[in-house]
C-alpha atoms as a PDB file:
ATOM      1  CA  UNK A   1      57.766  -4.547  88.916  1.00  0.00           C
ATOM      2  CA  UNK A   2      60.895  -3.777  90.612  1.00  0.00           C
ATOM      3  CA  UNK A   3      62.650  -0.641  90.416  1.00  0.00           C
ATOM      4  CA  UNK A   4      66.663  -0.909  89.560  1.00  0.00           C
ATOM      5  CA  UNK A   5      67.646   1.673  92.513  1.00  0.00           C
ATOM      6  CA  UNK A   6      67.288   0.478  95.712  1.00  0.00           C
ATOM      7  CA  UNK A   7      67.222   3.865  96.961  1.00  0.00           C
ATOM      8  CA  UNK A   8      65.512   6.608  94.442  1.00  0.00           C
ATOM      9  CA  UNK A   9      67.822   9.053  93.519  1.00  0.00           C
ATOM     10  CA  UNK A  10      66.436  12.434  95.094  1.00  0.00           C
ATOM     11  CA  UNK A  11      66.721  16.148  93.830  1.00  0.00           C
ATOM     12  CA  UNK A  12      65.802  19.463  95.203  1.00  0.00           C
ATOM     13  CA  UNK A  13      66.042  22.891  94.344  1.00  0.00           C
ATOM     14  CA  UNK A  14      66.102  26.578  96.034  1.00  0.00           C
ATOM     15  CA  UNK A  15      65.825  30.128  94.524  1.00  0.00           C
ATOM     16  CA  UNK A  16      69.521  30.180  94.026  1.00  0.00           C
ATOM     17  CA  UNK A  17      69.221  29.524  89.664  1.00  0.00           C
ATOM     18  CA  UNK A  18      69.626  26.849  88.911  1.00  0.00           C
ATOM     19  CA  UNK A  19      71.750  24.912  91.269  1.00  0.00           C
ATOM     20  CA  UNK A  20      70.251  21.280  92.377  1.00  0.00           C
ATOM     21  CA  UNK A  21      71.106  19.254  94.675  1.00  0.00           C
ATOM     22  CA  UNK A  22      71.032  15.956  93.907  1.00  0.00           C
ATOM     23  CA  UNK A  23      71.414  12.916  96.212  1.00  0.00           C
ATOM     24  CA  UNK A  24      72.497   9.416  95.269  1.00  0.00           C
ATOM     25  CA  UNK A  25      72.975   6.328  97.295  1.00  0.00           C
ATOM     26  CA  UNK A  26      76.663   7.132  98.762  1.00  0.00           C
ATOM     27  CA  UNK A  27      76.178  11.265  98.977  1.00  0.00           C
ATOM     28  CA  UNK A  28      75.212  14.226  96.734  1.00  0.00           C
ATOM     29  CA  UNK A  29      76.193  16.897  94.134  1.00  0.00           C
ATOM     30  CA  UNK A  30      75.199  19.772  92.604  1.00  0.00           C
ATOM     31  CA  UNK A  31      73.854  19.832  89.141  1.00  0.00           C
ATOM     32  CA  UNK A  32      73.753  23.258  87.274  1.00  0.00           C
ATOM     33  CA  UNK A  33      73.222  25.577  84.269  1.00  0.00           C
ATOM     34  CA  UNK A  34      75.918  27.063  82.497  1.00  0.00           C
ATOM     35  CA  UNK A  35      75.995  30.787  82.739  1.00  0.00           C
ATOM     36  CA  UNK A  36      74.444  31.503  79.253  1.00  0.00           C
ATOM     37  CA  UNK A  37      71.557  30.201  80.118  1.00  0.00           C
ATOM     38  CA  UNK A  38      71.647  32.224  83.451  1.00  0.00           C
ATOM     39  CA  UNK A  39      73.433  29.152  85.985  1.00  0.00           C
ATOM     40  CA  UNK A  40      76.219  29.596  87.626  1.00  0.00           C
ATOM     41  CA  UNK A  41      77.643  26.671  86.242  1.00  0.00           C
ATOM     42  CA  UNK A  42      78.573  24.803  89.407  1.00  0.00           C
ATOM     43  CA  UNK A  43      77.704  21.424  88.695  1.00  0.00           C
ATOM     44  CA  UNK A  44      77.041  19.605  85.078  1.00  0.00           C
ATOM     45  CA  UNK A  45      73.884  20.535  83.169  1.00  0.00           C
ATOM     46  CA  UNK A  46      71.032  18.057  82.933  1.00  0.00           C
ATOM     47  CA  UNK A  47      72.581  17.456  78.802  1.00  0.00           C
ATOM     48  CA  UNK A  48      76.113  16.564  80.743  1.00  0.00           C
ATOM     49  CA  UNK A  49      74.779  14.354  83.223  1.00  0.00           C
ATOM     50  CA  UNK A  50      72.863  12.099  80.085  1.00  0.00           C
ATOM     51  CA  UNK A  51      76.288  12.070  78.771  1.00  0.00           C
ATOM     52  CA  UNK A  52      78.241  11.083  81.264  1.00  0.00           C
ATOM     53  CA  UNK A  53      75.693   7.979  82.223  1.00  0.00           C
ATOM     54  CA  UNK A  54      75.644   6.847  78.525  1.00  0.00           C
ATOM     55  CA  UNK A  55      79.784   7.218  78.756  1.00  0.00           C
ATOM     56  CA  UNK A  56      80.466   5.764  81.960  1.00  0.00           C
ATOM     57  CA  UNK A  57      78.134   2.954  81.192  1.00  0.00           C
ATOM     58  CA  UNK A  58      80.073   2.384  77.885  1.00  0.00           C
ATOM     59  CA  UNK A  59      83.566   2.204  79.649  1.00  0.00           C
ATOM     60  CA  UNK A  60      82.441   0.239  82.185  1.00  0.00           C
ATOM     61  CA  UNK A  61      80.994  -2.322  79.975  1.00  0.00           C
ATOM     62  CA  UNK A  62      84.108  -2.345  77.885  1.00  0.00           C
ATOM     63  CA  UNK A  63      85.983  -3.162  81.620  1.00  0.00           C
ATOM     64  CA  UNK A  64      84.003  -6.157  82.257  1.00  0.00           C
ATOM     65  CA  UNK A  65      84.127  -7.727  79.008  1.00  0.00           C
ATOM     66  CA  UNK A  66      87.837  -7.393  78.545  1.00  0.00           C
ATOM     67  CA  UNK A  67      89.164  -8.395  82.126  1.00  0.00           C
ATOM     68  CA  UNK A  68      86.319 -11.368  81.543  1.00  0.00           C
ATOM     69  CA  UNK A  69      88.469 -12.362  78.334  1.00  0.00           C
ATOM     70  CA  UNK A  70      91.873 -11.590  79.872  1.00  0.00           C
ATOM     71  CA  UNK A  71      93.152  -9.214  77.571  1.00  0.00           C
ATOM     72  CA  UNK A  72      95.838  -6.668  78.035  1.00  0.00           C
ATOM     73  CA  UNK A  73      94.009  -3.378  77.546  1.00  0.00           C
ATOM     74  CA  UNK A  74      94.956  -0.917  80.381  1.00  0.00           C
ATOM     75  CA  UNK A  75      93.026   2.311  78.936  1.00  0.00           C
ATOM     76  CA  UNK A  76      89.793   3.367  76.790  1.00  0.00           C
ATOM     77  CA  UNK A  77      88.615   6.899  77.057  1.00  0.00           C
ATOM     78  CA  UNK A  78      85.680   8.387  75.133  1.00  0.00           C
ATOM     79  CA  UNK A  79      84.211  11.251  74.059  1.00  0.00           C
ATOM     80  CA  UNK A  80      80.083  11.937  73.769  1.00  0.00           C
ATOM     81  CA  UNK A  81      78.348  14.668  72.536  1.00  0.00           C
ATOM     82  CA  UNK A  82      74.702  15.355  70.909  1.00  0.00           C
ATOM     83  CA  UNK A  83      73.431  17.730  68.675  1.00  0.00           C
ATOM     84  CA  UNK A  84      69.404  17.124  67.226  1.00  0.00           C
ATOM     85  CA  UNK A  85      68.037  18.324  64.032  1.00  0.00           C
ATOM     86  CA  UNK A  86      64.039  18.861  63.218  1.00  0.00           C
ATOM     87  CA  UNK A  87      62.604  17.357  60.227  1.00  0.00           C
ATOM     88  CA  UNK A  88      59.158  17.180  58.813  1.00  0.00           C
ATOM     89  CA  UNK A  89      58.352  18.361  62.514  1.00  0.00           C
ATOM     90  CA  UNK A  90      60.006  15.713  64.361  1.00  0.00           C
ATOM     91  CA  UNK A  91      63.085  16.623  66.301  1.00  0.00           C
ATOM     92  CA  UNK A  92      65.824  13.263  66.048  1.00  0.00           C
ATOM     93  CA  UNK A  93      68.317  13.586  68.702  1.00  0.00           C
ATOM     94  CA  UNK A  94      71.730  12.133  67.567  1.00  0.00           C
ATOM     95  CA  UNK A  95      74.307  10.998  70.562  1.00  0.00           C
ATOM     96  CA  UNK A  96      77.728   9.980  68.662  1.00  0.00           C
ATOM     97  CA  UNK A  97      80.438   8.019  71.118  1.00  0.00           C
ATOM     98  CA  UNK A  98      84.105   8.591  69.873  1.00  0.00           C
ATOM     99  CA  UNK A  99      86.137   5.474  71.726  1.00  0.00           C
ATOM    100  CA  UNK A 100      89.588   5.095  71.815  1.00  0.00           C
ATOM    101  CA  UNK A 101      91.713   2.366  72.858  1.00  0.00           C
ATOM    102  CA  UNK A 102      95.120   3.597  74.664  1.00  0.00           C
ATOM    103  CA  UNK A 103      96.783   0.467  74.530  1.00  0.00           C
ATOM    104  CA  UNK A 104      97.285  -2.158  71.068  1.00  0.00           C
ATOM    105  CA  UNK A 105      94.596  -3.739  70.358  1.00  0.00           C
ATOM    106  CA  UNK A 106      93.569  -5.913  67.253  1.00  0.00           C
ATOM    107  CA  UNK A 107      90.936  -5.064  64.492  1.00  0.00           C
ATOM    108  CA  UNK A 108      88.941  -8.469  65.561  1.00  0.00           C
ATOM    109  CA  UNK A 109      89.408  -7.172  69.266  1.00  0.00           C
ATOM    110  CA  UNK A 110      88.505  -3.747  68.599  1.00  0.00           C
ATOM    111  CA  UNK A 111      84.906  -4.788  66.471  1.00  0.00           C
ATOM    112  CA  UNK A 112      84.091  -6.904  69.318  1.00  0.00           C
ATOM    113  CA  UNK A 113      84.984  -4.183  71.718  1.00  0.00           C
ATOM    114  CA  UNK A 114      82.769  -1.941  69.481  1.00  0.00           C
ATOM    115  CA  UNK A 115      79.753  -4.173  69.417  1.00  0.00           C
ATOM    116  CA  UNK A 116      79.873  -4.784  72.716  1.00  0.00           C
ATOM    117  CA  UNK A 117      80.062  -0.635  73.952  1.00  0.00           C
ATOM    118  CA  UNK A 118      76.791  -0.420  71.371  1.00  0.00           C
ATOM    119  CA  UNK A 119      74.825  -2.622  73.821  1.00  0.00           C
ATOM    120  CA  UNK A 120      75.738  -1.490  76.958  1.00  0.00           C
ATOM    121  CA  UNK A 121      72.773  -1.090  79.383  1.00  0.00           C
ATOM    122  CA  UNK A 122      72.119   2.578  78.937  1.00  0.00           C
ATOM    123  CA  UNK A 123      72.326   2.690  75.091  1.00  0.00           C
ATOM    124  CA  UNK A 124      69.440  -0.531  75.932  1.00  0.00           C
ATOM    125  CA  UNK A 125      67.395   1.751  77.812  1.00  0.00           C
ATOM    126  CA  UNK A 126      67.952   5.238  75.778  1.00  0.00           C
ATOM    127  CA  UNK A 127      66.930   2.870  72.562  1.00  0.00           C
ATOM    128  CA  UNK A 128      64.166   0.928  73.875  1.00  0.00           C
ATOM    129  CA  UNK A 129      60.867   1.713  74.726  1.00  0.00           C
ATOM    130  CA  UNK A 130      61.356   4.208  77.610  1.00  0.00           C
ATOM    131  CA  UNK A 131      58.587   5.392  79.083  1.00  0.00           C
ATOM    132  CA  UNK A 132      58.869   8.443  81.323  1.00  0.00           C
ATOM    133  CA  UNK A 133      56.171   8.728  84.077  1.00  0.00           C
ATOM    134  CA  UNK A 134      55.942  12.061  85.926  1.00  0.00           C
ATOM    135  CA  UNK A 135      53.626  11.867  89.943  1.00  0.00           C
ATOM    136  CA  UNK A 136      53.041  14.554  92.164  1.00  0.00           C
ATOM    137  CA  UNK A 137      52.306  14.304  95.900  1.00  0.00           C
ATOM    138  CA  UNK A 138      49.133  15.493  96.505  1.00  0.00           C
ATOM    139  CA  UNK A 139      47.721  16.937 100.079  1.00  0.00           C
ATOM    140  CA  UNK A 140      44.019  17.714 100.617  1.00  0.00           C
ATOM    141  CA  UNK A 141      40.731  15.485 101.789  1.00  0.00           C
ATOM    142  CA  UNK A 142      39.910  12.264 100.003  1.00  0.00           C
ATOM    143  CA  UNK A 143      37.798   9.316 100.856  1.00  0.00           C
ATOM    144  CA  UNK A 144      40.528   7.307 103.506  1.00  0.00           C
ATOM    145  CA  UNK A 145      40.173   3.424 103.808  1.00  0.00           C
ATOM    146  CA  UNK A 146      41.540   2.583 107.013  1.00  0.00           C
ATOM    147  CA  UNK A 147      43.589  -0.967 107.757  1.00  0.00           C
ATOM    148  CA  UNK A 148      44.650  -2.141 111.014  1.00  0.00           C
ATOM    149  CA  UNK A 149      46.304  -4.521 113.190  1.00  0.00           C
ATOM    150  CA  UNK A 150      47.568  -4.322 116.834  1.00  0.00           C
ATOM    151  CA  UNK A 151      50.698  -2.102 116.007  1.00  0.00           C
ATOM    152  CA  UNK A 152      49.666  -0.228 113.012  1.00  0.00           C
ATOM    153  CA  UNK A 153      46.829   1.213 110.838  1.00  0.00           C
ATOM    154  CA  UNK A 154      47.234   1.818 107.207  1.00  0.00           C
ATOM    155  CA  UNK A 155      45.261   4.789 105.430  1.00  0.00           C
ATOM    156  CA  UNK A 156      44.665   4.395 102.052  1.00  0.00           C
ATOM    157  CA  UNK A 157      42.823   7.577  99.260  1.00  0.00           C
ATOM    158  CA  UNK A 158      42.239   5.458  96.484  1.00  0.00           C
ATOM    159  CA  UNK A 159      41.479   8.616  94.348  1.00  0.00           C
ATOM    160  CA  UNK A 160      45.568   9.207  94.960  1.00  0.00           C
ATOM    161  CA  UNK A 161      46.547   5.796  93.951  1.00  0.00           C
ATOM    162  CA  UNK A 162      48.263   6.503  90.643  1.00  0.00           C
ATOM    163  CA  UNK A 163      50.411   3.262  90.554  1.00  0.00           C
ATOM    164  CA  UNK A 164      50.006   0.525  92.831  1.00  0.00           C
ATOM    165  CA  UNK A 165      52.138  -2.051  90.728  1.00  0.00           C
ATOM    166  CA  UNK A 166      55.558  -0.575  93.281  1.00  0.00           C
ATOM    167  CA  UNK A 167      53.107  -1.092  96.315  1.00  0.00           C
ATOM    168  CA  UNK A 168      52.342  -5.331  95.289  1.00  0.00           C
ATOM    169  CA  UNK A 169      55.011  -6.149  93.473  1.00  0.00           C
ATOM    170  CA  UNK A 170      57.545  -5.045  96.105  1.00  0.00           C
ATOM    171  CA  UNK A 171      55.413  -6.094  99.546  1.00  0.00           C
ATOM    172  CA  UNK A 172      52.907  -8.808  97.760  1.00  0.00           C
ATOM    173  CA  UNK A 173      52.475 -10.075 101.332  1.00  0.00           C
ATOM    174  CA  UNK A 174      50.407  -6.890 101.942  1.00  0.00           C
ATOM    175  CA  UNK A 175      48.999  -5.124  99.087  1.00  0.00           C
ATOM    176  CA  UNK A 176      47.166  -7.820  97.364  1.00  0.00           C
ATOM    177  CA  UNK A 177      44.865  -6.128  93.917  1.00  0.00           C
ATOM    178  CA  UNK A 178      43.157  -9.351  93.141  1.00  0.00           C
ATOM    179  CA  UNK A 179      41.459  -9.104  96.749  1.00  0.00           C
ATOM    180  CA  UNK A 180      38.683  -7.155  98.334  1.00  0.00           C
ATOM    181  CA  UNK A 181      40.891  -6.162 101.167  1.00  0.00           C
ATOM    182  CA  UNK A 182      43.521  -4.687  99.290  1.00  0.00           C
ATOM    183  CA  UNK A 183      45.664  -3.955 102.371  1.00  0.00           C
ATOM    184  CA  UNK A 184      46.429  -6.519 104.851  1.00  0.00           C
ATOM    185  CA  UNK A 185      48.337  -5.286 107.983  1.00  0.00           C
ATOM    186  CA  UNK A 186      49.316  -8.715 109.117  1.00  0.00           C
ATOM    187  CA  UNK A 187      51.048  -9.640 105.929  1.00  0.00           C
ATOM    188  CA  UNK A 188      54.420  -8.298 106.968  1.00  0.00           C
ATOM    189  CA  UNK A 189      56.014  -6.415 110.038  1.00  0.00           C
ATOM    190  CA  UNK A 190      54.924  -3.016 110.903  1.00  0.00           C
ATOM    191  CA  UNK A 191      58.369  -1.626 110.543  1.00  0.00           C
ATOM    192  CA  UNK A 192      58.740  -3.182 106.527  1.00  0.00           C
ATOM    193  CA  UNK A 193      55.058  -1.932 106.182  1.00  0.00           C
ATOM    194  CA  UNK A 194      56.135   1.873 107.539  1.00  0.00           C
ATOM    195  CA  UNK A 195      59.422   1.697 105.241  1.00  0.00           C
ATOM    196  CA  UNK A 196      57.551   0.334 101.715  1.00  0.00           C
ATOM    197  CA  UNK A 197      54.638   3.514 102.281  1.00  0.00           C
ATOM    198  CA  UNK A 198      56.986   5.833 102.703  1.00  0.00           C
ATOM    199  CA  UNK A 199      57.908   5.062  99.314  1.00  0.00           C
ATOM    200  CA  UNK A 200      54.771   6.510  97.796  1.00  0.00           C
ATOM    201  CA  UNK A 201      55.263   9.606  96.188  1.00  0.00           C
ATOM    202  CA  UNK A 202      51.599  10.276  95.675  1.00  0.00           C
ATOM    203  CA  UNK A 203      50.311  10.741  99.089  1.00  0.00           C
ATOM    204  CA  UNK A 204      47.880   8.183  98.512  1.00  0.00           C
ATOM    205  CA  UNK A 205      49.370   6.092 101.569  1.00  0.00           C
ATOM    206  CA  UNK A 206      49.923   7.446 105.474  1.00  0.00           C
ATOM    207  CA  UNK A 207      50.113   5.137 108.651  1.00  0.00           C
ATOM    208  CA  UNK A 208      49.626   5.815 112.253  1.00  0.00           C
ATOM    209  CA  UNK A 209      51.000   3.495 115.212  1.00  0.00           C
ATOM    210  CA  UNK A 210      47.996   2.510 116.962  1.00  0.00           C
ATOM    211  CA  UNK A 211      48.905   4.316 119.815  1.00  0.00           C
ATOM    212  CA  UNK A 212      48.316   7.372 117.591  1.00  0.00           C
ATOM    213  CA  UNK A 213      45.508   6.766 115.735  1.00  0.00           C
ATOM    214  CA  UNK A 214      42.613   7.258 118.207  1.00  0.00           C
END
């Protein structure tokens, strides 16, 4: 498993309703709730930010493709929007895309164009089987597994291990499942050690330089 951000995209929020901040890769912006739901609108709303992803996605899949084949087609825009209706107890969500082309195009250019915006990567994901996974960092005393070297010592809880898979399939030189010593310390640098357990959101990894650990 490898995740598709290099850097997780991080949120946070105050007392002040509902404003988040949210922080990407290259800075961060506020995401909000409109005032009828009692926001102060100052950002987009969690339903505008789905939107915007599916539509930016779209365009920019429609940009590829076209300067790929060469053709002359300076401007798309497009329009999302959702609604969902409940039937037999089931609640379908419907997303409809309205593109249009700003600049001539062809009826054999414009169903490739359209079969090619139907399959960009987040329709793929919003489609498929999406699975969303929900982890909370958890403080407190558990059971601690310690592994050392001469520069660092890794604690372990294994009762807070919820999902190892990000630990050995991102640092296999280290976290190895299939052996009795999960952890080895020697496997990679303490500094690439210190950044990949600082990754775990579940508390169920800490290290100490060895100058620190007693």
């Amino acid at each position: 498993m490898k995740y598709k951000m290099e850097k997780p995209v991080h949120g946070t929020i105050g007392t002040d309703k509902y404003q988040c901040i949210i922080e990407w890769r290259n800075g961060k912006f506020i995401a909000d709730e409109p005032a009828s739901v009692g926001g102060k609108d100052a950002g987009p709303d969690p339903y505008t930010l789905l939107l915007s992803s599916l539509a930016s996605c779209k365009l920019i899949t429609l940009r590829m493709y076209i300067d790929r084949k060469g053709w002359e087609i300076d401007r798309i825009a497009i329009s999302t929007n959702m609604y969902q209706e409940t039937k037999n107890e089931l609640t379908n969500t419907i997303i409809d895309c309205d593109i249009l082309f700003l600049s001539p195009v062809s009826d054999e250019q414009k169903m490739q164009l359209l079969e090619i915006a139907k399959n960009c990567p987040v329709s793929k994901i919003l489609q498929g089987d999406l699975k969303v996974r929900v982890f909370a960092f958890r403080n407190g005393d558990a059971k601690t597994i310690k592994y050392t070297n001469g520069q660092i010592t890794v604690l372990w809880k294994p009762e807070l291990c919820q999902h190892s898979t990000r630990c050995w399939s991102q640092l296999p030189q280290v976290f190895k499942p299939a052996l009795r010593k999960w952890i080895d310390p020697d496997g990679a640098s303490a500094e690439r050690i210190e950044q990949q357990i600082t990754l775990c959101p579940s508390g169920a990894l800490g290290f100490l330089k060895n100058d620190q650990s007693g």
